[in-house]
PDB file of N, CA and C in Angstrom:
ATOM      1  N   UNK A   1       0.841  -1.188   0.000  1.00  0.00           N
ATOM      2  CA  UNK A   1       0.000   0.000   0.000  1.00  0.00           C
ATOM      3  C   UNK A   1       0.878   1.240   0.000  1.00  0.00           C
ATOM      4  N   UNK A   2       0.406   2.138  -0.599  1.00  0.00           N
ATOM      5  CA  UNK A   2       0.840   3.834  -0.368  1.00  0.00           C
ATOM      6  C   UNK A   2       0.319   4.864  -0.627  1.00  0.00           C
ATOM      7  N   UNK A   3       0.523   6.098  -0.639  1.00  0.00           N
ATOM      8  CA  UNK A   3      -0.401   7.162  -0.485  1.00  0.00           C
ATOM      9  C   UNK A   3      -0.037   8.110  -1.558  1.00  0.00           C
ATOM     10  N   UNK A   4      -1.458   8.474  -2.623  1.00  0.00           N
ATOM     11  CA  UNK A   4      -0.613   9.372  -3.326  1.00  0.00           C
ATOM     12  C   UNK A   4      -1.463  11.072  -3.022  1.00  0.00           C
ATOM     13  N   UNK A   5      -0.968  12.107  -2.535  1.00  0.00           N
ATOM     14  CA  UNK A   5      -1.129  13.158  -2.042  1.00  0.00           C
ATOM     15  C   UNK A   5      -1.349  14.296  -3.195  1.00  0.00           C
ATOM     16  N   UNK A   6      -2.012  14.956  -3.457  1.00  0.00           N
ATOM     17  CA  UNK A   6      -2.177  16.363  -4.190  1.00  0.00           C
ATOM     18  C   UNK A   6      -2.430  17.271  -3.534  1.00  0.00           C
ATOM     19  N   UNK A   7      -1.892  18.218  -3.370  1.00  0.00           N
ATOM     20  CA  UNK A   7      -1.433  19.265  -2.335  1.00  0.00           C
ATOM     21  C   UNK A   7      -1.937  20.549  -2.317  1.00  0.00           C
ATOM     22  N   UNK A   8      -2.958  21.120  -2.121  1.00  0.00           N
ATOM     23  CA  UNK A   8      -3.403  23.039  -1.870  1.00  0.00           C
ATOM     24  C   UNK A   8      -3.439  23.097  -3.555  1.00  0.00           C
ATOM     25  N   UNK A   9      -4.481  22.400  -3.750  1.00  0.00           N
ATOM     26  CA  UNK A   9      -4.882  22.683  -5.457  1.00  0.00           C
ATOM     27  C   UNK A   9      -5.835  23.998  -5.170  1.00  0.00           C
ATOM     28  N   UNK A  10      -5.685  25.213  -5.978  1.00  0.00           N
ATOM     29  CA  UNK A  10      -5.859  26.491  -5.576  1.00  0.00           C
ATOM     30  C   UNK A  10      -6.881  26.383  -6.904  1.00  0.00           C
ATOM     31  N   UNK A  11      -8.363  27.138  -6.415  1.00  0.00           N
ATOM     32  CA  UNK A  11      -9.176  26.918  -7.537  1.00  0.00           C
ATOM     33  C   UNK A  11     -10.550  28.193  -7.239  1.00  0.00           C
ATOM     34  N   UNK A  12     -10.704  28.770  -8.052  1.00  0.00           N
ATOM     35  CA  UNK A  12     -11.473  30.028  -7.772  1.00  0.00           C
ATOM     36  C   UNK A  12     -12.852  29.281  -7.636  1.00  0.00           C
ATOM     37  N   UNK A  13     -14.336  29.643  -7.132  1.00  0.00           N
ATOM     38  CA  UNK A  13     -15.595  28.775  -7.646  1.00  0.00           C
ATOM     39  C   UNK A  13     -16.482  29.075  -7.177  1.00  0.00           C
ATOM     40  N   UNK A  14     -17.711  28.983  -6.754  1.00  0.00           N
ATOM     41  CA  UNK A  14     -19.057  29.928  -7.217  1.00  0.00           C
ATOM     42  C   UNK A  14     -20.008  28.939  -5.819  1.00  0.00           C
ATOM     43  N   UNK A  15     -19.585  28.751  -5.363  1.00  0.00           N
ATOM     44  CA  UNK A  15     -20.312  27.870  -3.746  1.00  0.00           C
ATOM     45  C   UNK A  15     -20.575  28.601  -2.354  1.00  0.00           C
ATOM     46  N   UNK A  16     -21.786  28.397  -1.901  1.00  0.00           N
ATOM     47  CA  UNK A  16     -22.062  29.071  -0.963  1.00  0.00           C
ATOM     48  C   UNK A  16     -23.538  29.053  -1.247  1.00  0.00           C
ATOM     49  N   UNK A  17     -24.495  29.008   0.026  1.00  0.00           N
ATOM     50  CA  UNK A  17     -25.671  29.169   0.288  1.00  0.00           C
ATOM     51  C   UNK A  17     -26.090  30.743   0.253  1.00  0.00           C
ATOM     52  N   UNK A  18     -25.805  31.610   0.632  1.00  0.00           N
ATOM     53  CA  UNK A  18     -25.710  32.543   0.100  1.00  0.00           C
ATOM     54  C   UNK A  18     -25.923  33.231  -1.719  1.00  0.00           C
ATOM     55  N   UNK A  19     -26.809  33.776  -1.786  1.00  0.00           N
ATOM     56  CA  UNK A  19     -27.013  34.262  -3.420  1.00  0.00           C
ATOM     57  C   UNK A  19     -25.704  34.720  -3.701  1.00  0.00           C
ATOM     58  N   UNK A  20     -25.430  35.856  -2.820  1.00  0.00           N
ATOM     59  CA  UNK A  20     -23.770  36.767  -3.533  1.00  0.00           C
ATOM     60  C   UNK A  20     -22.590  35.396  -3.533  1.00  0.00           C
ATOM     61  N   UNK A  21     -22.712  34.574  -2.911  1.00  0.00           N
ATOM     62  CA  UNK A  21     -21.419  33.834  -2.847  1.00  0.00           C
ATOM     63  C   UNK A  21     -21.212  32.965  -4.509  1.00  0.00           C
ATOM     64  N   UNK A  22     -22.447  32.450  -4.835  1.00  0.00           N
ATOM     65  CA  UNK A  22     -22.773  31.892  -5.833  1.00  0.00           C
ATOM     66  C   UNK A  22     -22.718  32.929  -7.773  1.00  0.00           C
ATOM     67  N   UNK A  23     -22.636  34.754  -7.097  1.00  0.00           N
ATOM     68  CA  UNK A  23     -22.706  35.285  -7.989  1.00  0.00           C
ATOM     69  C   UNK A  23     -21.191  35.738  -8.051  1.00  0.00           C
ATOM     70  N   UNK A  24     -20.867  36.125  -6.896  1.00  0.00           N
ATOM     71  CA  UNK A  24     -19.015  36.495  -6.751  1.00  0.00           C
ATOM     72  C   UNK A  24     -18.018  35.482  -6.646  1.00  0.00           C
ATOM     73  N   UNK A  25     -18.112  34.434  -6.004  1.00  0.00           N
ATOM     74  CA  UNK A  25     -17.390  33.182  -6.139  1.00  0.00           C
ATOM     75  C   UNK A  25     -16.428  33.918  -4.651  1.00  0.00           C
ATOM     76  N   UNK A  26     -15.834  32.480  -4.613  1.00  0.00           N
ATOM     77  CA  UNK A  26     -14.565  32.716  -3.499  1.00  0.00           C
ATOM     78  C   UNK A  26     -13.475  31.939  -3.870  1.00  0.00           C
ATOM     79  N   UNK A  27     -12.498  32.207  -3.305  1.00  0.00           N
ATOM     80  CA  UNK A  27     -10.898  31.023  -3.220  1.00  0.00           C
ATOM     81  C   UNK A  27     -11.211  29.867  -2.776  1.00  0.00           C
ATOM     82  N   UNK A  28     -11.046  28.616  -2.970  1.00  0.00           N
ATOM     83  CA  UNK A  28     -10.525  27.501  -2.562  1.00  0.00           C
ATOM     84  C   UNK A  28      -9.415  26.804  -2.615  1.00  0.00           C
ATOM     85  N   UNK A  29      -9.356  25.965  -1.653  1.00  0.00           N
ATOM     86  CA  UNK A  29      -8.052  24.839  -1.894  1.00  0.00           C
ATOM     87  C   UNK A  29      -8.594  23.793  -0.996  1.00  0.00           C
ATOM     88  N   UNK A  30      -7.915  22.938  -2.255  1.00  0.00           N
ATOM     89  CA  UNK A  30      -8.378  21.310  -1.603  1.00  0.00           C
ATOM     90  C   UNK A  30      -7.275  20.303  -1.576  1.00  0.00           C
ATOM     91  N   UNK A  31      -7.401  19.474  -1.066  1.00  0.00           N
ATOM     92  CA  UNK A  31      -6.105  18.750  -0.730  1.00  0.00           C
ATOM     93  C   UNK A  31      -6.960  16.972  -1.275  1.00  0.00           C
ATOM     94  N   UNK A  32      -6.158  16.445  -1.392  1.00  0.00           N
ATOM     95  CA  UNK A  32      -6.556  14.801  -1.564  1.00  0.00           C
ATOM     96  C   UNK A  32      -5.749  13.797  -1.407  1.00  0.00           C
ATOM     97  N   UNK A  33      -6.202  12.972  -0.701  1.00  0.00           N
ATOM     98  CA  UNK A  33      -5.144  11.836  -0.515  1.00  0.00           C
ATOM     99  C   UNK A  33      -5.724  10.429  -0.378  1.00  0.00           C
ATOM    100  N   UNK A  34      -4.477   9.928  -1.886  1.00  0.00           N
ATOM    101  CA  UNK A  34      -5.442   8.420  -2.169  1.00  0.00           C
ATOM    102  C   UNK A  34      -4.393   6.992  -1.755  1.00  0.00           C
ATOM    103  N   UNK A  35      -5.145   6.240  -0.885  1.00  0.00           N
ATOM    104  CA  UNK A  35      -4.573   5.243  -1.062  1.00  0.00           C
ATOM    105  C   UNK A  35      -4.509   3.847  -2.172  1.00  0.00           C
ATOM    106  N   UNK A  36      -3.517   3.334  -2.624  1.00  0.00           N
ATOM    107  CA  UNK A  36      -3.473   2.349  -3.192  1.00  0.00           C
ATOM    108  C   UNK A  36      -2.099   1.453  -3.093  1.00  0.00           C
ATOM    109  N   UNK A  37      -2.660   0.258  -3.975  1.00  0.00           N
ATOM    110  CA  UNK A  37      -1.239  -0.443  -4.317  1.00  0.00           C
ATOM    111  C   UNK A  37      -0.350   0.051  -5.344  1.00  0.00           C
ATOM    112  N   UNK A  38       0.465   0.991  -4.981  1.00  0.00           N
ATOM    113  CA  UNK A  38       1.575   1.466  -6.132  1.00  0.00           C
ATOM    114  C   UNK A  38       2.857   0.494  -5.661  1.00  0.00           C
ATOM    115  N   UNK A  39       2.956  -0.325  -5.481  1.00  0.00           N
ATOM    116  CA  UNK A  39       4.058  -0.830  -5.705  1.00  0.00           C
ATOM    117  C   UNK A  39       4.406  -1.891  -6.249  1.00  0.00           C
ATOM    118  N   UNK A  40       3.639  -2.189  -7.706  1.00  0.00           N
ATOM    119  CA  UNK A  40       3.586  -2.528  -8.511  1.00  0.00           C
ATOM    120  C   UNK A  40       4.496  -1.342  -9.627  1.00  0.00           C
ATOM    121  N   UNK A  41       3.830  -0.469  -9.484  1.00  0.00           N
ATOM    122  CA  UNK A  41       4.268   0.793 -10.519  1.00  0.00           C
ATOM    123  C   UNK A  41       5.841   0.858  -9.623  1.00  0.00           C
ATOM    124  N   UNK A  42       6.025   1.115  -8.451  1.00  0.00           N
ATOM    125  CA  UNK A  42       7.594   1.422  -8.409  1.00  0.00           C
ATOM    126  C   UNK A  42       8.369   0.111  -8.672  1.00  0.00           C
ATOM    127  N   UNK A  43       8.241  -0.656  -9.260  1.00  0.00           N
ATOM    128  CA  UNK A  43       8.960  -1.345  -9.805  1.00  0.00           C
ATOM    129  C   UNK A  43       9.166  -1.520 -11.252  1.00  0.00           C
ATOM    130  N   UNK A  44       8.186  -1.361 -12.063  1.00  0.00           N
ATOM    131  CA  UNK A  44       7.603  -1.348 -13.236  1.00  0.00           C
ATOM    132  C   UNK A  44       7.689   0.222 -14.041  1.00  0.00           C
ATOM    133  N   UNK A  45       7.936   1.369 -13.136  1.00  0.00           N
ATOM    134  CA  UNK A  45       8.243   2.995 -13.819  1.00  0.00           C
ATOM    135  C   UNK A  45       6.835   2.793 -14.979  1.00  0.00           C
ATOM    136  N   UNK A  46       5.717   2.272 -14.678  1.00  0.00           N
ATOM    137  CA  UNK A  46       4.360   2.463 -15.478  1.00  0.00           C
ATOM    138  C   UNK A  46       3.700   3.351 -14.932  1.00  0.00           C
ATOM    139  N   UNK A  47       3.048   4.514 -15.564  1.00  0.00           N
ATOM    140  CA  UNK A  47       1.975   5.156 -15.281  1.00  0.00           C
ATOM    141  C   UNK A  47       0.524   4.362 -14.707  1.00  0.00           C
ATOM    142  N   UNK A  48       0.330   3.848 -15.675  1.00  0.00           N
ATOM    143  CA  UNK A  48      -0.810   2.988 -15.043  1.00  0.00           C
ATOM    144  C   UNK A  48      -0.883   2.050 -14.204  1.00  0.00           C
ATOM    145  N   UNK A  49       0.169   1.812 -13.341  1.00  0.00           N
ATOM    146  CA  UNK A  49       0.230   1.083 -12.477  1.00  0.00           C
ATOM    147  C   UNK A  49       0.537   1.596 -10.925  1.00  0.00           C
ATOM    148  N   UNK A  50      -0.236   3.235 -11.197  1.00  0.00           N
ATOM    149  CA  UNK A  50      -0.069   4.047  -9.917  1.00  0.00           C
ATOM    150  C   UNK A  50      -1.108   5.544 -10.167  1.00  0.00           C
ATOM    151  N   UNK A  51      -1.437   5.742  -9.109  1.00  0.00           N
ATOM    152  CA  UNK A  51      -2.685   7.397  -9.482  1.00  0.00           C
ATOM    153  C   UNK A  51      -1.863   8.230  -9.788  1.00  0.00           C
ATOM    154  N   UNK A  52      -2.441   8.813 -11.379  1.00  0.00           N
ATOM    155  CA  UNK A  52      -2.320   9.770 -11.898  1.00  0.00           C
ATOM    156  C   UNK A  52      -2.650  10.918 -11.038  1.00  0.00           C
ATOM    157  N   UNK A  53      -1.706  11.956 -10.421  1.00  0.00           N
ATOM    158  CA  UNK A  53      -1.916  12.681  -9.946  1.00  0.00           C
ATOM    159  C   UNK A  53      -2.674  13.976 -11.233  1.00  0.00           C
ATOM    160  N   UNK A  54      -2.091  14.259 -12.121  1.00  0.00           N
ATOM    161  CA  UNK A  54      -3.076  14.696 -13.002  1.00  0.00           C
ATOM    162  C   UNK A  54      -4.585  14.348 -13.120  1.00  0.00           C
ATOM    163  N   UNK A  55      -4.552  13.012 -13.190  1.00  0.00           N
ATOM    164  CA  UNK A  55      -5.781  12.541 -13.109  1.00  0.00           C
ATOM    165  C   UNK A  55      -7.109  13.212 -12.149  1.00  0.00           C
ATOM    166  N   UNK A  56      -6.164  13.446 -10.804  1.00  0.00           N
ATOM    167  CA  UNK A  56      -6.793  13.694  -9.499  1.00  0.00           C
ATOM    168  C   UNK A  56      -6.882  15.184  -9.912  1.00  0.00           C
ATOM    169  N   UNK A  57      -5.978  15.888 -10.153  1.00  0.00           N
ATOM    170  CA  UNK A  57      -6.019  17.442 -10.859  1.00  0.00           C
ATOM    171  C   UNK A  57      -7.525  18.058 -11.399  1.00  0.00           C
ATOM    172  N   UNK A  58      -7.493  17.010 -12.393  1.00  0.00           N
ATOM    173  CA  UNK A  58      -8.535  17.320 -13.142  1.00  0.00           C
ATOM    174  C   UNK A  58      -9.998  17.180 -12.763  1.00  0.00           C
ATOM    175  N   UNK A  59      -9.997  15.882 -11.791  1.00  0.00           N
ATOM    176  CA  UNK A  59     -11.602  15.933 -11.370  1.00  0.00           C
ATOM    177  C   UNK A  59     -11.886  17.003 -10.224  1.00  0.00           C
ATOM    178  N   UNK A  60     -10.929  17.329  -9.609  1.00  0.00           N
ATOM    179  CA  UNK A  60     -11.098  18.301  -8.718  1.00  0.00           C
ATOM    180  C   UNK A  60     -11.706  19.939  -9.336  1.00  0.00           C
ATOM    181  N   UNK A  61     -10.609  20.240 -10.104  1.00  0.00           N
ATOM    182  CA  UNK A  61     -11.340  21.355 -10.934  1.00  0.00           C
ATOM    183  C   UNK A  61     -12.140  21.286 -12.049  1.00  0.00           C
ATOM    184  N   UNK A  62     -12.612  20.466 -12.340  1.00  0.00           N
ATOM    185  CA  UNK A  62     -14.148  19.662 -12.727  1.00  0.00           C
ATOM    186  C   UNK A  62     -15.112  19.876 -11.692  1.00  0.00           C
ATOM    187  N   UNK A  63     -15.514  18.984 -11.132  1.00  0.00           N
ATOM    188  CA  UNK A  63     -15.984  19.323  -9.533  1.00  0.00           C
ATOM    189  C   UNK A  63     -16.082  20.412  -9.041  1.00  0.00           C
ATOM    190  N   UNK A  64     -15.185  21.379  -8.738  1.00  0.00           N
ATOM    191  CA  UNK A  64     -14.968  22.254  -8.365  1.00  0.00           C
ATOM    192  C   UNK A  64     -15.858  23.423  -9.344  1.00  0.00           C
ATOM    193  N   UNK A  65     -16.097  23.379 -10.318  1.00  0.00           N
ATOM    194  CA  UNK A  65     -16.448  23.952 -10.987  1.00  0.00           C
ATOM    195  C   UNK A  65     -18.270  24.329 -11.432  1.00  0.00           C
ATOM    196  N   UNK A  66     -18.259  23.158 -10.371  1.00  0.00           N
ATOM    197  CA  UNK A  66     -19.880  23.050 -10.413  1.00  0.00           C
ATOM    198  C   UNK A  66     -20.672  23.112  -9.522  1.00  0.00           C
ATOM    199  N   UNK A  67     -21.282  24.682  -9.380  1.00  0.00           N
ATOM    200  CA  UNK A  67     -21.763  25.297  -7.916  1.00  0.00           C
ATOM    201  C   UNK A  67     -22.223  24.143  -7.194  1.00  0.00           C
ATOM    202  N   UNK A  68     -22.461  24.631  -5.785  1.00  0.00           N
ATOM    203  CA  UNK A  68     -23.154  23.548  -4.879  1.00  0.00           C
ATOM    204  C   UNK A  68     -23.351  24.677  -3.848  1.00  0.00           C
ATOM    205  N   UNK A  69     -24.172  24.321  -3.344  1.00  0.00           N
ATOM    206  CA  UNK A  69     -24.344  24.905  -1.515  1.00  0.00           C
ATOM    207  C   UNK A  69     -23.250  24.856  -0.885  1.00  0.00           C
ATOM    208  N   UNK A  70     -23.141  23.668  -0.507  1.00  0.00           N
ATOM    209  CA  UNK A  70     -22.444  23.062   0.486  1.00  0.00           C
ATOM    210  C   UNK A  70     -21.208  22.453   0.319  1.00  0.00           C
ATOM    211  N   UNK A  71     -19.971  22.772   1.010  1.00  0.00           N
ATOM    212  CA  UNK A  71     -18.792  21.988   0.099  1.00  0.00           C
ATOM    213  C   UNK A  71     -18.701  20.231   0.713  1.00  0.00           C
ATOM    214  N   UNK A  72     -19.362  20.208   1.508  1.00  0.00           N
ATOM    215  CA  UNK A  72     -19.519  18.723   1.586  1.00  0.00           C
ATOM    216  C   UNK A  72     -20.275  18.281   0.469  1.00  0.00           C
ATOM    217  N   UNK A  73     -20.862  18.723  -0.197  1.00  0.00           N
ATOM    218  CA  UNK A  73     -21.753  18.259  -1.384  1.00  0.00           C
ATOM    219  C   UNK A  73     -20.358  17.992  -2.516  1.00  0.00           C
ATOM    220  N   UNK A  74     -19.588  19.135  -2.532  1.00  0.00           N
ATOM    221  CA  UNK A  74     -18.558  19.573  -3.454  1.00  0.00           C
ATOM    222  C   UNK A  74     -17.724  18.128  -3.386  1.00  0.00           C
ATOM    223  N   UNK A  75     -17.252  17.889  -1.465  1.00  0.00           N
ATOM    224  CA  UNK A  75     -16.028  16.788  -1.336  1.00  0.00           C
ATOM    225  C   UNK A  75     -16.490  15.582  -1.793  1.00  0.00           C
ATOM    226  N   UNK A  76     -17.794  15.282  -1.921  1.00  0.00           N
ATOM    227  CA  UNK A  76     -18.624  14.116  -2.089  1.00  0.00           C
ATOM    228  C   UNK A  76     -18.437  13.221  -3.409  1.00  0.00           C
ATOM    229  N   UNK A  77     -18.885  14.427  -4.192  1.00  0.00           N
ATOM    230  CA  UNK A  77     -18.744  14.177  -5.399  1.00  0.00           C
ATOM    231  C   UNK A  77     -17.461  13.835  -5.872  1.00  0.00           C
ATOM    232  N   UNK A  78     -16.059  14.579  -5.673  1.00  0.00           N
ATOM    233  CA  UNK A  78     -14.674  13.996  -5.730  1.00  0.00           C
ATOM    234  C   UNK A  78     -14.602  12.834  -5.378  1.00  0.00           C
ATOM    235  N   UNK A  79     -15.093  12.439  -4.257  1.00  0.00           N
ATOM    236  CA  UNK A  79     -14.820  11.009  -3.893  1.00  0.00           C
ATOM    237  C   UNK A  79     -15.417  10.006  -4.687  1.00  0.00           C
ATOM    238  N   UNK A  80     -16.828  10.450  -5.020  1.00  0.00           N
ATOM    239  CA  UNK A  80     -17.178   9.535  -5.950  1.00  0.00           C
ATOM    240  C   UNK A  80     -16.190   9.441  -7.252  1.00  0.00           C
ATOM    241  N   UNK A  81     -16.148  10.391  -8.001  1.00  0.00           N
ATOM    242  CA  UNK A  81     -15.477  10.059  -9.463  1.00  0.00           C
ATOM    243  C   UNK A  81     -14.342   9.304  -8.880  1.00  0.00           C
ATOM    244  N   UNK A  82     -13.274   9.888  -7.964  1.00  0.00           N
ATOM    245  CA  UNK A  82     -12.172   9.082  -7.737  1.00  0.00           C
ATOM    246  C   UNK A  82     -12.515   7.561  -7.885  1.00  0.00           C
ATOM    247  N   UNK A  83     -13.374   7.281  -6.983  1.00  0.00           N
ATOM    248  CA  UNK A  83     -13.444   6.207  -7.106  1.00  0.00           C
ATOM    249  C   UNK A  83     -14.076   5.662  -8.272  1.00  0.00           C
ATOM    250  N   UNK A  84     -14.502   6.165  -8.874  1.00  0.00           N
ATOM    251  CA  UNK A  84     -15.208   5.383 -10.113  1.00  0.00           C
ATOM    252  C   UNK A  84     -14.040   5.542 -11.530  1.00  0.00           C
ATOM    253  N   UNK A  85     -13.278   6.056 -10.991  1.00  0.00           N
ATOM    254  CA  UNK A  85     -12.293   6.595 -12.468  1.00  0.00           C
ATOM    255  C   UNK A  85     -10.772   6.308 -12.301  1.00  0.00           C
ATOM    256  N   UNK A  86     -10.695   5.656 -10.932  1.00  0.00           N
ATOM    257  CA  UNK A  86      -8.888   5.383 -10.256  1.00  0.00           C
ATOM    258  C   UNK A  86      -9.548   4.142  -9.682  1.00  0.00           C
ATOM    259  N   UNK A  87      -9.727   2.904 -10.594  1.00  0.00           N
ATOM    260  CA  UNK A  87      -9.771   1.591  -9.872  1.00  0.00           C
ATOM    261  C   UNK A  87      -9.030   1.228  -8.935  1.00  0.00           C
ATOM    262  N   UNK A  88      -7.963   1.570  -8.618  1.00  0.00           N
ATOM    263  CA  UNK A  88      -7.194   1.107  -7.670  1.00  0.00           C
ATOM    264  C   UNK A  88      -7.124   1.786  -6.536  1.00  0.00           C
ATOM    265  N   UNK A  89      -7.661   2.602  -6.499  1.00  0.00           N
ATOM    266  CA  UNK A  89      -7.660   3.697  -4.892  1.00  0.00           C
ATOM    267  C   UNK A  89      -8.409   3.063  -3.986  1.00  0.00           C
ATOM    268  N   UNK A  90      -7.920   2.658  -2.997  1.00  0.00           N
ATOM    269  CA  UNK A  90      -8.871   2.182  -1.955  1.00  0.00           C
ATOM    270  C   UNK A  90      -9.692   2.651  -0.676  1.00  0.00           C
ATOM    271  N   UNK A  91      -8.390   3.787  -0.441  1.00  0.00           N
ATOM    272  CA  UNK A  91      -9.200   4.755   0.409  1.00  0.00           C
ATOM    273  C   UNK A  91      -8.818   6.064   0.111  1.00  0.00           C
ATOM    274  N   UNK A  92      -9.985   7.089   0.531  1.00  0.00           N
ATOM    275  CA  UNK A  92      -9.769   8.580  -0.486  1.00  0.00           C
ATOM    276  C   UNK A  92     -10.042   9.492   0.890  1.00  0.00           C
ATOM    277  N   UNK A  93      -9.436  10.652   0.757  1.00  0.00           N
ATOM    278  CA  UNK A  93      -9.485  11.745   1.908  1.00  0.00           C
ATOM    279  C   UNK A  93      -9.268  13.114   0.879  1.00  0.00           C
ATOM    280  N   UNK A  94     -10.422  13.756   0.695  1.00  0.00           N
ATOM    281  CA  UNK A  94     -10.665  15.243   0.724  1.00  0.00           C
ATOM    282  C   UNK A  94     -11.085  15.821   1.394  1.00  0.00           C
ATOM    283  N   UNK A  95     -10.036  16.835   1.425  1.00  0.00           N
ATOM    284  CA  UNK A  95     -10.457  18.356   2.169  1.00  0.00           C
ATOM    285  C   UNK A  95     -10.799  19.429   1.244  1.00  0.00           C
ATOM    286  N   UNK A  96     -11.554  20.317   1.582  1.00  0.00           N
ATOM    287  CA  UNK A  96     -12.143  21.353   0.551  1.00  0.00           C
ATOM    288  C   UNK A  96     -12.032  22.657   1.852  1.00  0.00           C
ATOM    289  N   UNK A  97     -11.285  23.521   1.379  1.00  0.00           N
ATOM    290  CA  UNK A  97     -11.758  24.739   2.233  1.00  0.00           C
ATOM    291  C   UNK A  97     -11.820  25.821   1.578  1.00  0.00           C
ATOM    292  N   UNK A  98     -12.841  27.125   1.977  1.00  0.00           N
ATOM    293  CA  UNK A  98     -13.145  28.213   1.683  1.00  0.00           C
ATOM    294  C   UNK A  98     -12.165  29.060   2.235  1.00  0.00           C
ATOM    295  N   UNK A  99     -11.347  29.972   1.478  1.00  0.00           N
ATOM    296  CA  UNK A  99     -10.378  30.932   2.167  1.00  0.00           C
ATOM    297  C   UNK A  99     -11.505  31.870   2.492  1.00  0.00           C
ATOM    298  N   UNK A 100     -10.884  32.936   3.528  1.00  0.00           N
ATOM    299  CA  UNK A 100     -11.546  33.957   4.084  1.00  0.00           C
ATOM    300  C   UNK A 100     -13.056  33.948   3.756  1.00  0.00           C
ATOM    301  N   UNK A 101     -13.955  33.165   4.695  1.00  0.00           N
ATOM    302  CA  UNK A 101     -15.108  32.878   3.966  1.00  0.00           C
ATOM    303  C   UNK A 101     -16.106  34.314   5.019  1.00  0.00           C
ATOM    304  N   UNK A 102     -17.308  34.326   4.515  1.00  0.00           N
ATOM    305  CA  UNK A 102     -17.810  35.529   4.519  1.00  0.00           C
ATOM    306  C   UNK A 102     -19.116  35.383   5.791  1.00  0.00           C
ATOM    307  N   UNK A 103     -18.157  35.181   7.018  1.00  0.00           N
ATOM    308  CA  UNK A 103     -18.805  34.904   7.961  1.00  0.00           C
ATOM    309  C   UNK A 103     -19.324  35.755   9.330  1.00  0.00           C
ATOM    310  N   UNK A 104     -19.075  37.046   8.572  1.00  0.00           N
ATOM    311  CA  UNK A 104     -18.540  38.140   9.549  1.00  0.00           C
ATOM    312  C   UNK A 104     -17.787  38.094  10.614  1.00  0.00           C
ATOM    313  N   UNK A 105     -16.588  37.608  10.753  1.00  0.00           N
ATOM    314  CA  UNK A 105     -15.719  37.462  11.365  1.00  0.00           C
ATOM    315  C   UNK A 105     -14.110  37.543  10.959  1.00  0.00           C
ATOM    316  N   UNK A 106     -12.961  37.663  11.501  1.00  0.00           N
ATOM    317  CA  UNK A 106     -11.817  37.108  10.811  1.00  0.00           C
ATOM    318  C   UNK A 106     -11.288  35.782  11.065  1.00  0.00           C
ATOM    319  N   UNK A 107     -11.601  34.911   9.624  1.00  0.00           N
ATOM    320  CA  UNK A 107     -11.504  33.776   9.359  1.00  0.00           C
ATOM    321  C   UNK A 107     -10.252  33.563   8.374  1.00  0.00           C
ATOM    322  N   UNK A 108      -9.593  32.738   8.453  1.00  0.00           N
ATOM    323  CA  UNK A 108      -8.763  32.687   7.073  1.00  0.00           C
ATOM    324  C   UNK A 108      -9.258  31.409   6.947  1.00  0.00           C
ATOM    325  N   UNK A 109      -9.592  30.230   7.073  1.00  0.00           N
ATOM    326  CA  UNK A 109     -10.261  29.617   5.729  1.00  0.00           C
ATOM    327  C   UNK A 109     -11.306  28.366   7.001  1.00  0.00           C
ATOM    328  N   UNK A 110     -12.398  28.246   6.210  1.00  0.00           N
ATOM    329  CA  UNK A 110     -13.257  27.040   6.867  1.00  0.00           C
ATOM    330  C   UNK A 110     -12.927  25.765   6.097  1.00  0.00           C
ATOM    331  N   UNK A 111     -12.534  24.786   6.788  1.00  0.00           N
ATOM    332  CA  UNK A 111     -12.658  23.320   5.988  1.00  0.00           C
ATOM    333  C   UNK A 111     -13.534  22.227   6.128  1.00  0.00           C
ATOM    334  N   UNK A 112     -13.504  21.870   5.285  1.00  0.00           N
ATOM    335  CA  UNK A 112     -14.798  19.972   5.090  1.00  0.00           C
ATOM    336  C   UNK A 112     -13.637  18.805   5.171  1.00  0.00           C
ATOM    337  N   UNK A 113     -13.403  17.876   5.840  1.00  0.00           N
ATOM    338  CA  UNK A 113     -12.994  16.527   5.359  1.00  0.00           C
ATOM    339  C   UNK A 113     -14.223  15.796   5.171  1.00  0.00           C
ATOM    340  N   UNK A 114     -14.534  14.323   4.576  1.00  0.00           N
ATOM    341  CA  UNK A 114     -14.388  13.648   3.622  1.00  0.00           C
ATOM    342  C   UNK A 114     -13.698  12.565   3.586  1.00  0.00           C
ATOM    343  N   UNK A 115     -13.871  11.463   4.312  1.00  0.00           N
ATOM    344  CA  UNK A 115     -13.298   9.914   3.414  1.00  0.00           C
ATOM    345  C   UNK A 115     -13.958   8.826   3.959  1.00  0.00           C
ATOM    346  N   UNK A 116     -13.808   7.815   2.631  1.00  0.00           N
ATOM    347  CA  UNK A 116     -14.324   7.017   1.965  1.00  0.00           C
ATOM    348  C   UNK A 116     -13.037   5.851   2.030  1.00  0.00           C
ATOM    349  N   UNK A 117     -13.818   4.540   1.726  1.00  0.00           N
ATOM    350  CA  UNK A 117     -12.682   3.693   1.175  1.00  0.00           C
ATOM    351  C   UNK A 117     -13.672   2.350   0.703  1.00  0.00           C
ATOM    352  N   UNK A 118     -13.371   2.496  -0.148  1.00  0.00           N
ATOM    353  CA  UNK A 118     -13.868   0.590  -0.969  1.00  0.00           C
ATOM    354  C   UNK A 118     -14.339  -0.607  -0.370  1.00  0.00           C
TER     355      UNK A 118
END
């Protein structure tokens, strides 16, 4: 087993219960971390025999891209595709947080975890 990590993926996006949040958008960053058997691939130097961290790139700002209320709604959905699109991940951990979210207070960022495993 091992862990493959994508790190403070920085992604602008349009979430929030709030009308203005959904019309102005806010900062995010999300983090993900998948487990699998890559050690097959470190022996083998195959792509496909380990998570495409690109891979993970892309569904995130996919996802990310598609308002929601709630960012638990947001982390949810990541977990699903992961898993439906990285056969080999067995267990998945997203975090999703709102930088400076608009809570009348000083906040620098609220977060969601998120995980799942097969």
């Amino acid at each position: 087993m091992g862990k493959v990590r994508v790190s403070n993926i920085k992604v602008y996006a349009n979430h929030g219960c709030l009308k203005e949040e959904t019309i102005i958008g806010s900062d995010y960053q999300v983090n993900v971390e998948v487990d699998a058997d890559i050690k097959k691939a470190s022996q083998t130097d195959e792509l496909s025999e380990t998570v495409d961290y690109v891979h993970i790139n892309y569904i995130v700002k996919e996802e990310m891209s598609i308002p929601s209320k709630l960012l638990e709604h947001v982390a949810q959905r990541i977990l699903n595709r992961i898993f439906s699109e990285i056969p080999i991940a067995k267990k998945v951990k997203v975090a999703v947080s709102k930088i400076n979210p608009p809570i009348g207070g000083d906040v620098q960022e609220v977060t969601i975890i998120l995980k799942s495993k097969r």
